[in-house]
Protein backbone atom coordinates (compact mmCIF):
# COMPACT_ATOMS: atom_id res chain seq x y z
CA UNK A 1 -1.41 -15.04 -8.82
CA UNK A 2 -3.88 -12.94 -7.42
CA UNK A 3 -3.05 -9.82 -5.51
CA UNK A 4 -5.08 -9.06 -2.48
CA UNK A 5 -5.89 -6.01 -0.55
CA UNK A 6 -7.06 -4.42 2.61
CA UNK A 7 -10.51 -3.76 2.16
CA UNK A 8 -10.74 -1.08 5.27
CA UNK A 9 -7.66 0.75 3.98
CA UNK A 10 -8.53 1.06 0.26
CA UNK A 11 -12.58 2.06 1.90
CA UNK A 12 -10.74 4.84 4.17
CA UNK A 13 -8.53 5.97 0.99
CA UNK A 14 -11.37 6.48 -0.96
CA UNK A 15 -13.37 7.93 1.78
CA UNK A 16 -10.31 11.06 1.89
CA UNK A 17 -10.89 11.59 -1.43
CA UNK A 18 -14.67 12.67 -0.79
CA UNK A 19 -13.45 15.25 1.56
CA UNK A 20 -14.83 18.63 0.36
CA UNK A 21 -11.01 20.23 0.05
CA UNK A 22 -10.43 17.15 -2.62
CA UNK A 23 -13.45 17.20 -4.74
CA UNK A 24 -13.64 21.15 -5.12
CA UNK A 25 -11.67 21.38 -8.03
CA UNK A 26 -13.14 18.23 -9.69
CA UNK A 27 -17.02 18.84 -9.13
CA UNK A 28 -20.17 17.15 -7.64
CA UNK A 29 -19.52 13.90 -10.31
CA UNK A 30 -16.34 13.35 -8.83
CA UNK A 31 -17.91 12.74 -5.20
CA UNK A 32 -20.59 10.68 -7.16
CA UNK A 33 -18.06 8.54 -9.27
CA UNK A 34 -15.96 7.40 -5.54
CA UNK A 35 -19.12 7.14 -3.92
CA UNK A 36 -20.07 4.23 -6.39
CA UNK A 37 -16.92 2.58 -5.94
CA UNK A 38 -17.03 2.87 -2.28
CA UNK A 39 -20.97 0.99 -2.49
CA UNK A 40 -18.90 -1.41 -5.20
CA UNK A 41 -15.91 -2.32 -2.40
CA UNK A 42 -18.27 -2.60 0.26
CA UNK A 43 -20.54 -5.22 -1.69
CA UNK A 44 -18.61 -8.66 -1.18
CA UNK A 45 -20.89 -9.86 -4.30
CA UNK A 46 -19.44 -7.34 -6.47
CA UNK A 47 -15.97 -7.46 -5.04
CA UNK A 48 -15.55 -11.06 -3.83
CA UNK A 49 -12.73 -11.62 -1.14
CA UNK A 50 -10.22 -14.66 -1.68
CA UNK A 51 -8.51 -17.09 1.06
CA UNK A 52 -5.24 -15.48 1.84
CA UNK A 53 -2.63 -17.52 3.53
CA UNK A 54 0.14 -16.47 5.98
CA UNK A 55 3.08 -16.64 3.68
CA UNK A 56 5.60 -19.23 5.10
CA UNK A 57 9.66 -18.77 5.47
CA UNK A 58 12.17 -20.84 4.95
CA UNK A 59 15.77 -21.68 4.53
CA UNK A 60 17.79 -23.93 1.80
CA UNK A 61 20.07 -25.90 4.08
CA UNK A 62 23.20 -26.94 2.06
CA UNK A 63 24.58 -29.82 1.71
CA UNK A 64 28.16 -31.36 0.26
CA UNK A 65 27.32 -34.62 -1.10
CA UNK A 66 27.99 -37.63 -4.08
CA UNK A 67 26.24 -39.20 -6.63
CA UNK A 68 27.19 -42.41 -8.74
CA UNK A 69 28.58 -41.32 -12.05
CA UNK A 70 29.54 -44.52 -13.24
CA UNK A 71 32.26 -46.91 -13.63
CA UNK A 72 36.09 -45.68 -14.55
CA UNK A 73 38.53 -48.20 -16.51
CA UNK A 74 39.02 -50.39 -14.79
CA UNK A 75 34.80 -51.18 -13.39
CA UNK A 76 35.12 -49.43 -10.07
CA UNK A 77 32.28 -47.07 -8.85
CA UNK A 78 32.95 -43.32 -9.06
CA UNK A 79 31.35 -40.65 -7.59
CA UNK A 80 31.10 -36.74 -7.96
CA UNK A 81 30.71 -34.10 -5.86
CA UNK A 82 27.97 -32.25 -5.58
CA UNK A 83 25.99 -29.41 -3.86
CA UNK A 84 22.49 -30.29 -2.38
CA UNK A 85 19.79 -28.15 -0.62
CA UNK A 86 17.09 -29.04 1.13
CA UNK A 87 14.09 -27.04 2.49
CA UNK A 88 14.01 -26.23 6.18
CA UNK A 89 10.38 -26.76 6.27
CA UNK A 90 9.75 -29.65 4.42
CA UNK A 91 12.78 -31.08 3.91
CA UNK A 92 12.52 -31.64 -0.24
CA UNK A 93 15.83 -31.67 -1.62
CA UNK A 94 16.95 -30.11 -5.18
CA UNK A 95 20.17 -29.06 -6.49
CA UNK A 96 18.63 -25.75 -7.61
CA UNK A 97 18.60 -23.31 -5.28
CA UNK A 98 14.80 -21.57 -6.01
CA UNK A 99 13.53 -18.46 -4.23
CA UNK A 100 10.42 -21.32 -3.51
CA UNK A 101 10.18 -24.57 -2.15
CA UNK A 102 8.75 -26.53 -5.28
CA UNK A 103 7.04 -28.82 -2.78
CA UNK A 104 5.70 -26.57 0.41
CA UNK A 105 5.46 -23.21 -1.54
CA UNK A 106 7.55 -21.71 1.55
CA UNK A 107 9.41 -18.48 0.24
CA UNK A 108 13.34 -18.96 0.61
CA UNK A 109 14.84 -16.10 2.50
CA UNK A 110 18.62 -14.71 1.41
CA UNK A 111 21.42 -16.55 2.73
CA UNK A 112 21.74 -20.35 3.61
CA UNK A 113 21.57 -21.90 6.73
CA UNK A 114 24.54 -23.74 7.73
CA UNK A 115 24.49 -27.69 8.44
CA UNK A 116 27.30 -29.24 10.23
């Protein structure tokens, strides 16, 4: 996963650091040295950007449910109960509750939304 920045704040943090009252006790190759990485940020060639996307949020809605577990003694169906969740986005439904939606990518927030 890639992390991205704010180009203009990292350019303005480096742009303090040229101030004379910071470089004094470092020297004129100090200035030089964040001046180069200042030309380096500013050059999308050198530093290429990357798509960002809003990050989505959702909420695991819960649900009590059944599944088929077979046949007892005597051949009737039996069923057992069972916690499901399902994205409030997308709707995908697991029984593992994930801090993301394996099929939207939306980040689950704390807590569960109730479903009545």
């Amino acid at each position: 996963m890639k992390d991205l920045i704010n180009r203009e704040a990292m350019l303005e943090l480096l742009r303090n650091w040229t101030l004379p009252k910071t470089i004094t006790p470092y020297g004129a190759g100090y200035n030089t040295g964040i001046l180069d990485v200042i030309k380096a940020i500013q050059n999308s060639e050198i530093i290429p950007s990357v798509d960002a996307e809003p990050v989505q949020h959702g909420r695991w809605k819960g649900l009590d449910c059944t599944h088929y577990a077979g046949t007892d003694e005597s051949g009737e169906p039996t069923y057992k109960p069972h916690r499901e969740y399902r994205c409030s986005l997308c709707g995908r439904a697991t029984i593992i509750r994930e801090n993301y939606c394996p099929d939207c990518g939306a980040r689950m927030d704390e807590g569960e939304e109730s479903h009545d």
